[in-house]
C-alpha atoms as a PDB file:
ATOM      1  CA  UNK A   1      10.377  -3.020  41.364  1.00  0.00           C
ATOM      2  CA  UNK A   2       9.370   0.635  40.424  1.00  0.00           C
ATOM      3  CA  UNK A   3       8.002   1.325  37.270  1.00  0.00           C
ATOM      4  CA  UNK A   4      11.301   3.224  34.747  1.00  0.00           C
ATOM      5  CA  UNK A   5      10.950   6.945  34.369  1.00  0.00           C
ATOM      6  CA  UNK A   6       9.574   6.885  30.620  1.00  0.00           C
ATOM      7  CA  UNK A   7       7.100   4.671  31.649  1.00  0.00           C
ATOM      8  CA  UNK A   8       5.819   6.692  34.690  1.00  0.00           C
ATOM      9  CA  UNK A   9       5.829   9.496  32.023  1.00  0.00           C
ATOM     10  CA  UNK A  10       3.922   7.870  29.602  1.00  0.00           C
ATOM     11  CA  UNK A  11       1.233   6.608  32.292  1.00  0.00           C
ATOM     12  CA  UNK A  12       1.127  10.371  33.180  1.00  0.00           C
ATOM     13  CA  UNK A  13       0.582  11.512  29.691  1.00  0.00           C
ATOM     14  CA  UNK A  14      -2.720   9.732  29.776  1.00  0.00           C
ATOM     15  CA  UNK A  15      -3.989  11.251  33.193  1.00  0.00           C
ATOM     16  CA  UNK A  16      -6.606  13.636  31.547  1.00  0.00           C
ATOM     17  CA  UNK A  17      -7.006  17.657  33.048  1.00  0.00           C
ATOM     18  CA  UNK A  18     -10.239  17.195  34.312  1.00  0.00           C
ATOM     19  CA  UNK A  19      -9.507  14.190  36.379  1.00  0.00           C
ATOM     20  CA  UNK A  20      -6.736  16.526  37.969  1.00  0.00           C
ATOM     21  CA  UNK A  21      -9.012  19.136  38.682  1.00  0.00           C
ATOM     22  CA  UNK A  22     -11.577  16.916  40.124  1.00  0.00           C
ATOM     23  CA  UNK A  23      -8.876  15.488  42.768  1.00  0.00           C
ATOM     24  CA  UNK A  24      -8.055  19.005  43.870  1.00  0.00           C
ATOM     25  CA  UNK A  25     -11.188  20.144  44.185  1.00  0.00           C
ATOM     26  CA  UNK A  26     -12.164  16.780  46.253  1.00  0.00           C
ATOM     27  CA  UNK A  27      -8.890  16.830  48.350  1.00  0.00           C
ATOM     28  CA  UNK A  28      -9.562  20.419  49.273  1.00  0.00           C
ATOM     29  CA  UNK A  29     -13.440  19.724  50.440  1.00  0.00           C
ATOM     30  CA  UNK A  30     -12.325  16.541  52.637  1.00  0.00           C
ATOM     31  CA  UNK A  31      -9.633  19.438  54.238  1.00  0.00           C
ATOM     32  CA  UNK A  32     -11.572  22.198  55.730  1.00  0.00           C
ATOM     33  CA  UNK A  33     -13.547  22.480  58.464  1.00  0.00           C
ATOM     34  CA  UNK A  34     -15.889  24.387  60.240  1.00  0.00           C
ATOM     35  CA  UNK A  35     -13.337  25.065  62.888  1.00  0.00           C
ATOM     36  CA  UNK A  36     -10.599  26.498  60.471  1.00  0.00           C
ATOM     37  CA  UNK A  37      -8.972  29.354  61.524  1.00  0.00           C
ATOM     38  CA  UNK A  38      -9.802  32.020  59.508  1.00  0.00           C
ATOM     39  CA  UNK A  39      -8.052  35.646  59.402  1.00  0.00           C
ATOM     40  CA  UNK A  40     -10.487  37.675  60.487  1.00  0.00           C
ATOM     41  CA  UNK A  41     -13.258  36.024  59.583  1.00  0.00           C
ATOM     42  CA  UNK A  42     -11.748  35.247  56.233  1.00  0.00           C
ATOM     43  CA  UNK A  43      -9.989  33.010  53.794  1.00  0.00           C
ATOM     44  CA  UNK A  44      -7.071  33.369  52.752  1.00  0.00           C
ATOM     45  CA  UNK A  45      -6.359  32.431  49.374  1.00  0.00           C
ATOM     46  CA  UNK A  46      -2.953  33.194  47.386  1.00  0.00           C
ATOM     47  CA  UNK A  47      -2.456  32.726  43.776  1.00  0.00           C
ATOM     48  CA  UNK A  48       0.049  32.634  41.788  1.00  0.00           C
ATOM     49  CA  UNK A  49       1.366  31.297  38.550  1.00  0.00           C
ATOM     50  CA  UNK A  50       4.194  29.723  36.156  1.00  0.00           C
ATOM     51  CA  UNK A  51       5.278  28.852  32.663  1.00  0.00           C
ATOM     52  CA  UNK A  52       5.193  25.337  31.636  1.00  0.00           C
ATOM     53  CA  UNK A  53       7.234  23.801  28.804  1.00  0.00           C
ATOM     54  CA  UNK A  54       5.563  20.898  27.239  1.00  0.00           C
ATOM     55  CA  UNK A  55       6.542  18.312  24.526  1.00  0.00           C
ATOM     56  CA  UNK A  56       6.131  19.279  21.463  1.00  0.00           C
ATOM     57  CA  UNK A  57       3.377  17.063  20.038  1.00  0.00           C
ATOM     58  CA  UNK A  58       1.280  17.825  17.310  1.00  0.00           C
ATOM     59  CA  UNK A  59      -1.508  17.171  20.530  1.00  0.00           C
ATOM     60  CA  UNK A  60       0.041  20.014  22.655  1.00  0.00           C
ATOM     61  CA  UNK A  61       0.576  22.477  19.673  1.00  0.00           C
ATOM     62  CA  UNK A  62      -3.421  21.765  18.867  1.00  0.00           C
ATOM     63  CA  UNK A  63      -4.412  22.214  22.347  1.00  0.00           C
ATOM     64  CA  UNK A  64      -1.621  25.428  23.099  1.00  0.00           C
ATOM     65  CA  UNK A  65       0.021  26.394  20.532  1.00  0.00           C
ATOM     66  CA  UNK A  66       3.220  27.880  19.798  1.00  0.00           C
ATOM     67  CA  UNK A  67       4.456  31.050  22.143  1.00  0.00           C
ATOM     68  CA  UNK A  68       6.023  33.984  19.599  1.00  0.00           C
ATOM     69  CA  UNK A  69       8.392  36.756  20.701  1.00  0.00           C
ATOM     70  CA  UNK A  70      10.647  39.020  19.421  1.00  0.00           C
ATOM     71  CA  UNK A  71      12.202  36.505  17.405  1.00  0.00           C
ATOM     72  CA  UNK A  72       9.582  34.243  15.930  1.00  0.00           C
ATOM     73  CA  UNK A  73       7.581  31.074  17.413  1.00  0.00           C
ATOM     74  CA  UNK A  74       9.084  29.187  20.520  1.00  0.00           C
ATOM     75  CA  UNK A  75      10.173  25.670  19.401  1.00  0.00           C
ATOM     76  CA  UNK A  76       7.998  23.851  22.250  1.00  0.00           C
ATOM     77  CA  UNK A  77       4.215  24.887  23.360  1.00  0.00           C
ATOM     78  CA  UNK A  78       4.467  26.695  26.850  1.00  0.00           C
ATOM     79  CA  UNK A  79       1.519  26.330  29.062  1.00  0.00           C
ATOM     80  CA  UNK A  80       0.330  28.763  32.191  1.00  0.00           C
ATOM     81  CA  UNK A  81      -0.238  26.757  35.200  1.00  0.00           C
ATOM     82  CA  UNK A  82      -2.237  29.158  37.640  1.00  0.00           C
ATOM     83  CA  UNK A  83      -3.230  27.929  41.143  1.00  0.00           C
ATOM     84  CA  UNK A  84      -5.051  29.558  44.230  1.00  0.00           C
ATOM     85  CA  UNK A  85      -3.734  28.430  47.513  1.00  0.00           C
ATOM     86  CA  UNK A  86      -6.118  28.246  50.728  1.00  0.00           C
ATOM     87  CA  UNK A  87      -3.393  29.158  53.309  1.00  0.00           C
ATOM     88  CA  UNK A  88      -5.751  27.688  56.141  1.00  0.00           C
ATOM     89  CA  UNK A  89      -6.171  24.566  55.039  1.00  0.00           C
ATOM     90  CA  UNK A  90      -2.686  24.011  52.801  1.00  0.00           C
ATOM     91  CA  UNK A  91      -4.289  22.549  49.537  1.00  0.00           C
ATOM     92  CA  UNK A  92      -5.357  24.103  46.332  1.00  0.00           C
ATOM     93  CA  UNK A  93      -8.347  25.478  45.681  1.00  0.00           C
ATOM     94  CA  UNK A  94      -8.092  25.647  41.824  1.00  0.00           C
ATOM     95  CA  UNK A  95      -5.622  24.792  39.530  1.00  0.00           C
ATOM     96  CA  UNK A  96      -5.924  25.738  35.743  1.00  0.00           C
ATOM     97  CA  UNK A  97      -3.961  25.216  32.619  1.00  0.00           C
ATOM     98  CA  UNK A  98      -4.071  27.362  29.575  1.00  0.00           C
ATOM     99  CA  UNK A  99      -2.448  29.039  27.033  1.00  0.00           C
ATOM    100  CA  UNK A 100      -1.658  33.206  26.907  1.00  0.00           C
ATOM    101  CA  UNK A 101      -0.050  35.423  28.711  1.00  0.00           C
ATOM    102  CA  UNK A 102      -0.597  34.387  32.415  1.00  0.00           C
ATOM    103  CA  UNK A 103      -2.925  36.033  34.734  1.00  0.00           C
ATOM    104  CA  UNK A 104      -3.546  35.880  38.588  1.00  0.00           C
ATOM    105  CA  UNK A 105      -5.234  38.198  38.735  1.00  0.00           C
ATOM    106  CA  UNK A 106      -7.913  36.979  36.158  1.00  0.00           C
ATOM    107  CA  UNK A 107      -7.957  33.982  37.687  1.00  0.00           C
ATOM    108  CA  UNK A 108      -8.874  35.481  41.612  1.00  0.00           C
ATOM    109  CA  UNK A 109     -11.445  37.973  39.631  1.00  0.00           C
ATOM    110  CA  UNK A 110     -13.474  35.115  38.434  1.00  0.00           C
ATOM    111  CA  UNK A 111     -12.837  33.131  41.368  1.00  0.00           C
ATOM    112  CA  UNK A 112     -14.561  35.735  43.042  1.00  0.00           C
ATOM    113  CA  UNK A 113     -17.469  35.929  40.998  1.00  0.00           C
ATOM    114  CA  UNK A 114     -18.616  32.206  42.612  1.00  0.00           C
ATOM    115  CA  UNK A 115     -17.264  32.455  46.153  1.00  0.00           C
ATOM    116  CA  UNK A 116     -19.348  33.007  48.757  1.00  0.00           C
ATOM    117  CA  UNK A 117     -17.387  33.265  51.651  1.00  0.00           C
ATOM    118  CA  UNK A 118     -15.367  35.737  52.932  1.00  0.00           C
ATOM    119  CA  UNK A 119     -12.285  35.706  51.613  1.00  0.00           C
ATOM    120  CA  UNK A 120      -8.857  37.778  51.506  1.00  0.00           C
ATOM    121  CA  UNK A 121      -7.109  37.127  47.762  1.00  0.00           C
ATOM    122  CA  UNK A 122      -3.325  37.894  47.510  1.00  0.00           C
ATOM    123  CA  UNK A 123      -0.385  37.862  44.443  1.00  0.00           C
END
């Protein structure tokens, strides 16, 4: 019998960021190769981004606060989920989650800054 829906939830509630991170980082090693094909002797990576609404907790309002607008604070804590895409290989190179205003194009500037292949970035 499947676990219920609140308890998958809760069990996911406990997976911790970094854990998540480590898996996509792992899962995209194990997928390339040295026979990829590349585009032009590059990578292609795509990145791109989305708002999150998370529980309010007093956890998630520590960790992200509360988003404000025109008309005051937002009731729950939104979060930016940002990911870069490797096209060749169809997994995720990165994945980050953060509070602000979200950026893609931050996030394939300091990308960049480590890579050291050859690589075509698009939005």
């Amino acid at each position: 019998m499947p676990p219920s829906e609140q308890a998958y939830r809760k069990a996911c509630r406990k997976v911790p960021v970094a854990l998540v991170n480590q898996c996509v980082e792992l899962s995209h090693q194990h997928a390339r190769s040295d026979r990829d094909e590349l585009y032009e002797g590059m990578r292609v990576l795509v990145a791109d981004g989305t708002k999150l609404i998370v529980p309010r907790t007093p956890e998630t309002i520590a960790e992200y606060g509360l988003a404000s607008g025109k008309v005051g604070e937002a009731y729950y804590p939104q979060v930016h989920a940002g990911a870069i895409f490797d096209l060749i290989t169809g997994t995720f190179r990165d994945v980050n989650l953060e509070h602000g205003v979200p950026s893609e194009r931050a996030m394939l500037l300091e990308h960049d800054t480590h890579n050291k292949e050859r690589s075509l970035y698009v939005i």
